[in-house]
Protein backbone atom coordinates (compact mmCIF):
# COMPACT_ATOMS: atom_id res chain seq x y z
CA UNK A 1 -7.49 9.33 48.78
CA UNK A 2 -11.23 9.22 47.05
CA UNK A 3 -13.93 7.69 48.50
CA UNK A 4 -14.55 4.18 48.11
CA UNK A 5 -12.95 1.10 49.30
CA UNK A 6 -9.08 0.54 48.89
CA UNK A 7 -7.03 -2.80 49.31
CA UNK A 8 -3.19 -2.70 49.67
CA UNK A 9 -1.17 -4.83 46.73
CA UNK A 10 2.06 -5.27 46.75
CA UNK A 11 2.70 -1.94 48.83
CA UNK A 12 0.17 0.05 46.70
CA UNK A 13 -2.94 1.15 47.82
CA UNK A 14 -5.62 -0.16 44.53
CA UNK A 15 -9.44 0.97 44.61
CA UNK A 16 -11.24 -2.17 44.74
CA UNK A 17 -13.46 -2.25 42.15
CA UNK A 18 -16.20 -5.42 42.65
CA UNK A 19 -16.76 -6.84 45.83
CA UNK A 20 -18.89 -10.01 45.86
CA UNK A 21 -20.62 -11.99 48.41
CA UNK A 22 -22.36 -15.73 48.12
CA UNK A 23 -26.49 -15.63 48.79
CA UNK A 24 -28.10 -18.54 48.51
CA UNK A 25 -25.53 -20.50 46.70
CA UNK A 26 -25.00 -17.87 43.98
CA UNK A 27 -22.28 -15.27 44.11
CA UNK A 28 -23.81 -11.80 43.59
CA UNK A 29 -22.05 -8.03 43.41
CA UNK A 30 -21.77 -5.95 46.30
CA UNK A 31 -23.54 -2.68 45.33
CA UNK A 32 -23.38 -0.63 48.64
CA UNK A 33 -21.42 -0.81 52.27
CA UNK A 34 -21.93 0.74 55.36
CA UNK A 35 -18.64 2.00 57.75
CA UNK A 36 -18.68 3.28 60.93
CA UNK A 37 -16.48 6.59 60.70
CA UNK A 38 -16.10 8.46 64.25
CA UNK A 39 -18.92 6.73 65.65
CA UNK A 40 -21.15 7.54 62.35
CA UNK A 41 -22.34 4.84 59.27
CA UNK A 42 -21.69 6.42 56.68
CA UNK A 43 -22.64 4.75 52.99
CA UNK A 44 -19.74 3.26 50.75
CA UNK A 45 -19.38 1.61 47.26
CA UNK A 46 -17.14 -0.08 45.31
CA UNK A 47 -14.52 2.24 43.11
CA UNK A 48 -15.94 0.97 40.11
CA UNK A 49 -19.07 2.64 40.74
CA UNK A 50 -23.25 1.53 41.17
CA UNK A 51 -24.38 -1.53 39.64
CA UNK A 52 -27.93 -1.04 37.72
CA UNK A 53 -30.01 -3.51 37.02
CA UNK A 54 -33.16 -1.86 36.34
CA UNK A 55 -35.22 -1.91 33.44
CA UNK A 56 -38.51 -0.02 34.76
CA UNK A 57 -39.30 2.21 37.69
CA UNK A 58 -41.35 1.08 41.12
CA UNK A 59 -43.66 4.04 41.03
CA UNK A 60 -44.51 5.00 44.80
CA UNK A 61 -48.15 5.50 43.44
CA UNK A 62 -48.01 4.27 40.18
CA UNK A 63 -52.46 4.40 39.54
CA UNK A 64 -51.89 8.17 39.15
CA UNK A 65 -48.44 8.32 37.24
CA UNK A 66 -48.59 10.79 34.22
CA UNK A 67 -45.61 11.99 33.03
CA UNK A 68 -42.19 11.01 33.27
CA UNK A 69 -39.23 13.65 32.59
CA UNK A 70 -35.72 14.29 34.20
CA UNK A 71 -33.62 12.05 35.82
CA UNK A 72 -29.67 12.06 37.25
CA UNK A 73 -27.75 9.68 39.25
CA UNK A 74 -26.73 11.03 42.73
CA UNK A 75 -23.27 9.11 42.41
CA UNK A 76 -22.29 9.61 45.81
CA UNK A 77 -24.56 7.20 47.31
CA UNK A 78 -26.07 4.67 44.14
CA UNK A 79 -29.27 6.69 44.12
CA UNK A 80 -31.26 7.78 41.32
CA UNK A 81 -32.87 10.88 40.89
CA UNK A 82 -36.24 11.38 38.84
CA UNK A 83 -39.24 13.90 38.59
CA UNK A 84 -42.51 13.01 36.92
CA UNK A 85 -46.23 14.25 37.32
CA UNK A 86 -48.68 12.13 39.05
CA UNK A 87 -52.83 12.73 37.96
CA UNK A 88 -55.91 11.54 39.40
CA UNK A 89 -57.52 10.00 36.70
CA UNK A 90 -61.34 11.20 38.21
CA UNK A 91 -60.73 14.68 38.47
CA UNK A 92 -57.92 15.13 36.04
CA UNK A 93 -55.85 17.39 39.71
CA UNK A 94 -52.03 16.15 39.18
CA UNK A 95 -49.15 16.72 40.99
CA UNK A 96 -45.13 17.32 40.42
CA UNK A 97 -43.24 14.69 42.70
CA UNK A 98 -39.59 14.36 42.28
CA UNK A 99 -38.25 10.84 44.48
CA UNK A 100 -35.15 8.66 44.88
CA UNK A 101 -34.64 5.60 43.56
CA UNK A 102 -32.30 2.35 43.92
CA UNK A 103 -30.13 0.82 41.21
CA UNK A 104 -32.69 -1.84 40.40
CA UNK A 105 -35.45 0.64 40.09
CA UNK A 106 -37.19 0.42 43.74
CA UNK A 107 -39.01 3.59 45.37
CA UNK A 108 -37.03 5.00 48.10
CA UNK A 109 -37.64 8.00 49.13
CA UNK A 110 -39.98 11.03 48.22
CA UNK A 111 -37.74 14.26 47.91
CA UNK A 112 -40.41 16.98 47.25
CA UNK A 113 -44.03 16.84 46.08
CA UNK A 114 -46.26 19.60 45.56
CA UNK A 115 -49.80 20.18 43.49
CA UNK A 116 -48.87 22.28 40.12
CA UNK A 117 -50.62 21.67 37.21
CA UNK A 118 -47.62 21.84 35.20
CA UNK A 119 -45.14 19.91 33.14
CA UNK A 120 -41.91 18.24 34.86
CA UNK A 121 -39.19 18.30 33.13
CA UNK A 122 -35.21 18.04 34.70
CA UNK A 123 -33.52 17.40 37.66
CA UNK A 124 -30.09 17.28 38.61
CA UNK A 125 -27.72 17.17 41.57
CA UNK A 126 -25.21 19.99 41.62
CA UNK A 127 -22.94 20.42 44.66
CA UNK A 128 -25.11 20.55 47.78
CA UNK A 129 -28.41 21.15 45.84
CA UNK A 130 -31.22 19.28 44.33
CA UNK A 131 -31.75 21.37 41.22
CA UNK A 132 -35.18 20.77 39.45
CA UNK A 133 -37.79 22.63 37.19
CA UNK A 134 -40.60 22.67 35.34
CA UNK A 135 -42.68 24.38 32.84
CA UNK A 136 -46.04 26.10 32.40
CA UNK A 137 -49.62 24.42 32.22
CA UNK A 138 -51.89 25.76 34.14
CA UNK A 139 -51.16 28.01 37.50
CA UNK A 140 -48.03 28.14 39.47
CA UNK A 141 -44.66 29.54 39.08
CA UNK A 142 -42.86 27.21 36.59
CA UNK A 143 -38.77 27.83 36.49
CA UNK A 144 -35.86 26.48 38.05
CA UNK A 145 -36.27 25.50 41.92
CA UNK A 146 -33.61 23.97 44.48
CA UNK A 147 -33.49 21.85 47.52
CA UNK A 148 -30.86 20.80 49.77
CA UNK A 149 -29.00 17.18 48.77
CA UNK A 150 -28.30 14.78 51.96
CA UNK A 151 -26.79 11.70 51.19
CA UNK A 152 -28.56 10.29 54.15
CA UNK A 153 -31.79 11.35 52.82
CA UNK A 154 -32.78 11.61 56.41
CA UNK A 155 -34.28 15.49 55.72
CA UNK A 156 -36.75 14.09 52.95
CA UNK A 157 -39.28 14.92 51.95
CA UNK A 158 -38.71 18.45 52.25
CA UNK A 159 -42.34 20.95 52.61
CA UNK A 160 -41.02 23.80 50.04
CA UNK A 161 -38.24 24.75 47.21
CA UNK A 162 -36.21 27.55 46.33
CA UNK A 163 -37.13 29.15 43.16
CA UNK A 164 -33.76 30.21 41.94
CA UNK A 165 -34.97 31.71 38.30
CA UNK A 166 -38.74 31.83 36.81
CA UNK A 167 -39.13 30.81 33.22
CA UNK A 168 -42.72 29.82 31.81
CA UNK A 169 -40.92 27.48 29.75
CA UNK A 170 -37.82 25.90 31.23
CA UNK A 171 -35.71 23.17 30.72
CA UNK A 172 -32.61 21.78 31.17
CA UNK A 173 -29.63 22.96 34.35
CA UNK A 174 -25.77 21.50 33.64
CA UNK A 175 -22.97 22.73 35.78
CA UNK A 176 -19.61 23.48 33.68
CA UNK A 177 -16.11 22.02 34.87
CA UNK A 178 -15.46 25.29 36.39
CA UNK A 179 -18.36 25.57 38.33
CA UNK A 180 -20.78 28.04 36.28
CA UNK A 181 -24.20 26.66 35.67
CA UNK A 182 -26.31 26.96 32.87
CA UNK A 183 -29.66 26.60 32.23
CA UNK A 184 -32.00 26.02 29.35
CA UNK A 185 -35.62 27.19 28.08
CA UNK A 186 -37.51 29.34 25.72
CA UNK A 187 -36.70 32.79 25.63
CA UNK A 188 -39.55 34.40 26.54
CA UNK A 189 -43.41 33.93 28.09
CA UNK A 190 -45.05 32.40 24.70
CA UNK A 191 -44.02 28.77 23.78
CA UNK A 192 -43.30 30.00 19.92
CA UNK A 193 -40.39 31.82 21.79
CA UNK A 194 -36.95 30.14 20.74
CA UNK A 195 -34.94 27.69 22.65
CA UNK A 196 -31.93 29.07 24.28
CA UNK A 197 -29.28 28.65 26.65
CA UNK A 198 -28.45 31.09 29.54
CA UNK A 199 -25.50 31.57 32.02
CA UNK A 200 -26.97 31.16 35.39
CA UNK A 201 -25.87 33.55 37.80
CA UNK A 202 -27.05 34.22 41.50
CA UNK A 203 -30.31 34.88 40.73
CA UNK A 204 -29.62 36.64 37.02
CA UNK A 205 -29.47 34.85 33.42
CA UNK A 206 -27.49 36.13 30.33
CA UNK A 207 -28.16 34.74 27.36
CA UNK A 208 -24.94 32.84 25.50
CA UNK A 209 -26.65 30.66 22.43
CA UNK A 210 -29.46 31.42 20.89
CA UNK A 211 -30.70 27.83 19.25
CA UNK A 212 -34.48 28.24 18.18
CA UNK A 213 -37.37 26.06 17.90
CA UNK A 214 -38.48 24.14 20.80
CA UNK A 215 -36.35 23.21 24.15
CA UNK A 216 -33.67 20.78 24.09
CA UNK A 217 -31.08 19.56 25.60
CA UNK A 218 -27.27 20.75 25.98
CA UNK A 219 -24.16 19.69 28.05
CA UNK A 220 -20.40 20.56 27.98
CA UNK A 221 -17.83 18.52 26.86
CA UNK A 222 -14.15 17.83 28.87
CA UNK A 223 -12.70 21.11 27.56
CA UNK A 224 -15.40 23.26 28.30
CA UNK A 225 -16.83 23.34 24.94
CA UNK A 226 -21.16 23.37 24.25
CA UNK A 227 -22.85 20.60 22.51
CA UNK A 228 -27.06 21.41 21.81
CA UNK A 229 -29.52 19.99 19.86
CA UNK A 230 -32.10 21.48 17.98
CA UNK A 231 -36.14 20.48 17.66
CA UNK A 232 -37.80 22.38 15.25
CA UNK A 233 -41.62 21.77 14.66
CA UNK A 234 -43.54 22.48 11.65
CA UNK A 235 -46.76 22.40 12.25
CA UNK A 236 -48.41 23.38 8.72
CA UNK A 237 -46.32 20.55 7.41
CA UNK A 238 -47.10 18.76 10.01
CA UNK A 239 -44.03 16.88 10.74
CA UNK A 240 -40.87 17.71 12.50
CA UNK A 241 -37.82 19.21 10.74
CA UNK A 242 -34.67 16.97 10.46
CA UNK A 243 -32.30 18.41 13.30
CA UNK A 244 -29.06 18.99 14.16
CA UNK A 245 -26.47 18.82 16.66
CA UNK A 246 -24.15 22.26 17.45
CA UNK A 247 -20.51 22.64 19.26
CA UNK A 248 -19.70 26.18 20.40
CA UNK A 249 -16.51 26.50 22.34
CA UNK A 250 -15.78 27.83 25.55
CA UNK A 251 -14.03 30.41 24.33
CA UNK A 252 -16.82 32.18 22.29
CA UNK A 253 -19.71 31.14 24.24
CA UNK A 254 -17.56 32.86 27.56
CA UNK A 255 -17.04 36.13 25.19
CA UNK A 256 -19.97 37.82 26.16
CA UNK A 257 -22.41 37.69 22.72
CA UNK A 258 -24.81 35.72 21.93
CA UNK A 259 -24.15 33.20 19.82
CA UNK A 260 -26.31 31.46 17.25
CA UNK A 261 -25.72 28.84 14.86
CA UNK A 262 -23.73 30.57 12.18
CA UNK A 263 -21.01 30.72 15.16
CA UNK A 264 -21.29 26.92 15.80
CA UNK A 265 -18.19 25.25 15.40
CA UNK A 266 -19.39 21.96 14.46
CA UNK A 267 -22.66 21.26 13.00
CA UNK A 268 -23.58 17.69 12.36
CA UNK A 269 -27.11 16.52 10.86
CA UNK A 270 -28.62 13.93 12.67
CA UNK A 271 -30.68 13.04 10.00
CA UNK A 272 -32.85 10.29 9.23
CA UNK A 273 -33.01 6.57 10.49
CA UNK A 274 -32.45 4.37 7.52
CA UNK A 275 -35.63 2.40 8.90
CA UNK A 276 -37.68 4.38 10.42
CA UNK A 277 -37.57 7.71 8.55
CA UNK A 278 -37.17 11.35 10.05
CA UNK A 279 -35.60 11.69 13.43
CA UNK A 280 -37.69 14.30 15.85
CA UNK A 281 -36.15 16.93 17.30
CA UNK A 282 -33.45 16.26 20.26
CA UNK A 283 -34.58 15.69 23.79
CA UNK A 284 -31.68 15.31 25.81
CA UNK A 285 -27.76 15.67 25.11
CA UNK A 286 -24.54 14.53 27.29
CA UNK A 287 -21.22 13.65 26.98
CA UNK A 288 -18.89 11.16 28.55
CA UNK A 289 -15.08 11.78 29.16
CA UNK A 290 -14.17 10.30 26.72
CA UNK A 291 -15.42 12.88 24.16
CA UNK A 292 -18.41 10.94 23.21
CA UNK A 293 -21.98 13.00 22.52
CA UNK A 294 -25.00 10.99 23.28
CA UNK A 295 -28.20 12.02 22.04
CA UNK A 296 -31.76 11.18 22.51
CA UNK A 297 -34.34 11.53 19.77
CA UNK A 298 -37.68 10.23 18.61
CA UNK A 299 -38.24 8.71 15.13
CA UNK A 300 -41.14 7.91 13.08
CA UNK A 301 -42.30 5.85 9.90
CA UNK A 302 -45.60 7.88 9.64
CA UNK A 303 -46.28 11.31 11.76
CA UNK A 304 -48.88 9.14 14.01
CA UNK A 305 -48.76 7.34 17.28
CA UNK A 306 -48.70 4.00 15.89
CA UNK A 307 -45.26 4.67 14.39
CA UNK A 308 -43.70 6.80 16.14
CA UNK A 309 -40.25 4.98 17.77
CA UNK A 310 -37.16 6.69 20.41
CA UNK A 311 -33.86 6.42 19.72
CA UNK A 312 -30.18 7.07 21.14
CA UNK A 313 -27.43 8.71 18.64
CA UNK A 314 -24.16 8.24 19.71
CA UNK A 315 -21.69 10.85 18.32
CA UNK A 316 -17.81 10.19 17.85
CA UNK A 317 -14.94 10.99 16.42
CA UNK A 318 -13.37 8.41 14.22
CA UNK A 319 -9.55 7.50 13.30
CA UNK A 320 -9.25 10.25 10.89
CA UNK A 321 -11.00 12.63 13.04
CA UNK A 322 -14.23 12.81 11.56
CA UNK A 323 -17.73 12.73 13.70
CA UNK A 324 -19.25 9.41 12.98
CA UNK A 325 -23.11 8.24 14.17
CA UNK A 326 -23.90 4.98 15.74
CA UNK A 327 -27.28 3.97 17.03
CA UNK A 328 -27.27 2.25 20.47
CA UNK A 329 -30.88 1.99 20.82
CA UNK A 330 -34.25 2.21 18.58
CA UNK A 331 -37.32 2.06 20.25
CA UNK A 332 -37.45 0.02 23.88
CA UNK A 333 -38.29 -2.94 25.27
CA UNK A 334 -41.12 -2.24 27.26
CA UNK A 335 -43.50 -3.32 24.85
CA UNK A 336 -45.50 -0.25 24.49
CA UNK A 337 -45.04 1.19 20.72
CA UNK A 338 -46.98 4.43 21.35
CA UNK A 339 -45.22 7.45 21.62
CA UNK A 340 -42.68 5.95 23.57
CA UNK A 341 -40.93 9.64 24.10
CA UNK A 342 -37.07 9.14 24.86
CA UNK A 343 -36.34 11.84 27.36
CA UNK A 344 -33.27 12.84 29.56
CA UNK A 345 -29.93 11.21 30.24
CA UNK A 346 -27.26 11.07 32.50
CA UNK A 347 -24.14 9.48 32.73
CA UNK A 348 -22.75 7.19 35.93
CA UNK A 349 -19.62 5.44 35.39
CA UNK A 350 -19.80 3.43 32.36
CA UNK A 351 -23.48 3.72 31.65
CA UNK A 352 -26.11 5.77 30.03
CA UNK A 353 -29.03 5.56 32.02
CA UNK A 354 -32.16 6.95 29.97
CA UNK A 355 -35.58 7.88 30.82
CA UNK A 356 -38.80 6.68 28.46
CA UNK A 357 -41.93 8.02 28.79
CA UNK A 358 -45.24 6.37 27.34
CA UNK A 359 -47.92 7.15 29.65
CA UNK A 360 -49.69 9.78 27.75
CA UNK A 361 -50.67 7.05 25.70
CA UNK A 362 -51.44 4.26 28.14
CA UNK A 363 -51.97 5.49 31.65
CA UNK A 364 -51.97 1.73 32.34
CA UNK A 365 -48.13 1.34 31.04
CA UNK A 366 -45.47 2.08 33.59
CA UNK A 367 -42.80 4.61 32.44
CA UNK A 368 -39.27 2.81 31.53
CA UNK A 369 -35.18 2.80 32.54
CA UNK A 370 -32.83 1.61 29.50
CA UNK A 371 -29.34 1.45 30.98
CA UNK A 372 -26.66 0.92 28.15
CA UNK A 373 -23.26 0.19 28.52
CA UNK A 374 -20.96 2.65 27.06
C-alpha cells in the first residue's frame, strides 16, 4: 500500500483524499499529519496530494533578494523547493541560497547557502538527492551540485555540495522513467555556445540533442519520449526569434547520435500571442501524465521593459490527434509589469506551480508563485 492515509469502505481499503477539520467556526483542509510509526513521527498527507495556496514567496531575507530561478515540489512531505540569489544592495556581494518552503509560501528551512557571484538557475529532487546548479558570473565553479534530501529536514542547512558535473553555463537536471538523468546547458565555455542536452552519467555527459541558441528547458513525456524548447536571440535585430517546441523519441535519442532538429519528431511553432506580439524564447518545459506539454515563455508588445509580459503555453493533443495551444496564463498578478520573467515549473498532483521573477527590475518587488490548476 502507498503512503498516505487509507479508510476501509465497504471491505475495500480507499485512499482518503481530503481530510477536514473545523477552526474557528470554519471548516478548513487538512494539509499535513503526523503518525507515530515504531516509536517515530513520521509526516503524512492526504492521497490527494498538498494543498497550495500561495501566491508569493516569504523570503527568509527578502532586503537582499535578487534573483529568483528553479523551483520543484518535494512531494513526499508538501514542501517546496526553490533557489534564488540574494545581493547586498551597498556593496553589490550576493549569494546563491537554495531553501524550503510551505504550501502557502512560508520560509522554512535554509537547505544550502554559499557566496558565488553567479546566476541560480534549477533545482530538483531526484531520489535521495537535492540536485541544483548554476551558471557563470563572476568566480566559482558553476555546474551541477548535489546534497542529500531528508524529509525531516533535520540535517539542514548543510556547510558544502557535491559538484557532480562543471558546466560554465548550466541549466536544467530531469530524471527519465527509467532512472537516467539528464541535464541541460550550453555546450561549451562561451555563452554563444549552443543549448544542448546531455545524458548524465556518474560523473560523465554524452551529448543526445543538440538544440542551439540559448538554454532552455526539456522534460520527458510518459513513454520516454523528449520535449525541448528553443530560445534563440538576435541581437542585431534586436528582438528574439519566434521559437519552437521539439519531440525526439526515446528510441533515437537512446541510439547513441546526436540528434538535432531535422531528427525531431514533432515540431510545433509556438508563435506569436495574438495580443501581445512575439513570444521569447522558452524557459521551462514539463509534462503531466496525461500527455500534456506545458511551457513557459515571455511575450512582448515592444522589445522594452515596459511591455514585456510571461506567459504559460499549454500543448495538447486534440480529438483528431492534432497538437492544439491554449494559454493558461499571460502576464501575473503581482502587479509588477516589468520584465516579469516566467521561469521554471514543476508539476504536483493536479497543479502547475510556476516561478516569476521581477526583481531585476524592482529590487523592492518580491518574486511571485502562480499555481494553476491543470
Amino acid at each position: 500500500m502507498g503512503r498516505g492515509i487509507f479508510t476501509k469502505q465497504n471491505n475495500q481499503w480507499c485512499s482518503v483524499k481530503n481530510i477536514w477539520t473545523k477552526h474557528n467556526g470554519v471548516w478548513c483542509p487538512v494539509k499535513k499529519v503526523y503518525v507515530k510509526v515504531e516509536g517515530q513521527w513520521c509526516l503524512c498527507f492526504p492521497s490527494g496530494g498538498c494543498s497550495y495556496t500561495l501566491t508569493q514567496f516569504e523570503w527568509e531575507s527578502p532586503e537582499y533578494l535578487w534573483y529568483s530561478a528553479g523551483i520543484d515540489a518535494t512531494k513526499d512531505g508538501c514542501f517546496l523547493l526553490h533557489q534564488h540569489s540574494y545581493i547586498d544592495y551597498d556593496t553589490y556581494d550576493n549569494w546563491l541560497s537554495v531553501e524550503f518552503f510551505d504550501t502557502d509560501g512560508n520560509f522554512v528551512k535554509k537547505a544550502i547557502s554559499f557566496g558565488e557571484d553567479n546566476w541560480p538557475q534549477y533545482v530538483k529532487k531526484i531520489g535521495d538527492e537535492i540536485w541544483f546548479s548554476y551558471t557563470l558570473g563572476g568566480e566559482g565553479n558553476p555546474g551541477f551540485y548535489t546534497i542529500p534530501w531528508d524529509e525531516t529536514l533535520q540535517i539542514y542547512p548543510v556547510d558544502s555540495a557535491d559538484l557532480k558535473v562543471q558546466m560554465p553555463y548550466s541549466w536544467k537536471v530531469v530524471e527519465r522513467f527509467d532512472g537516467r538523468i539528464f541535464i541541460s546547458g550550453l555546450d561549451g565555455a562561451d555563452w554563444t555556445a549552443p543549448n544542448s542536452i546531455f545524458w548524465y552519467d556518474n560523473g560523465s555527459i554524452t551529448k543526445v540533442v543538440e538544440i542551439g541558441g540559448c538554454s532552455c528547458g526539456f522534460d520527458f513525456d510518459n513513454e520516454g519520449n523528449l520535449w525541448a524548447g528553443e530560445y534563440l536571440l538576435d541581437e542585431g535585430q534586436s528582438y528574439i526569434l519566434p521559437c519552437r517546441l521539439g519531440m525526439w523519441t526515446k528510441a533515437d535519442v537512446d541510439s547513441g547520435g546526436i540528434l538535432t532538429w531535422a531528427d525531431a519528431s514533432v515540431i510545433i511553432d509556438l508563435g506569436s500571442h495574438p495580443d501581445t506580439g512575439f513570444n521569447w524564447g522558452v524557459s521551462d518545459v514539463v509534462c503531466d501524465d496525461r500527455g500534456n506539454i506545458y511551457v513557459s515563455v515571455n511575450t512582448y508588445e515592444q522589445f522594452d521593459m515596459n511591455h514585456e509580459y510571461g506567459a504559460v503555453i499549454k500543448v495538447y493533443k486534440d480529438e483528431e490527434g492534432n497538437y492544439q495551444k491554449e494559454y493558461l496564463l499571460l502576464k501575473n498578478n503581482t502587479g509588477n509589469t516589468n520584465w516579469d520573467w516566467f521561469r521554471s515549473m514543476t508539476i504536483d498532483n493536479n497543479n502547475l506551480i510556476l516561478d516569476i521573477d521581477h526583481t531585476q527590475a524592482d529590487p523592492s518587488s518580491p518574486d511571485a508563485c502562480q499555481v494553476i490548476q491543470i
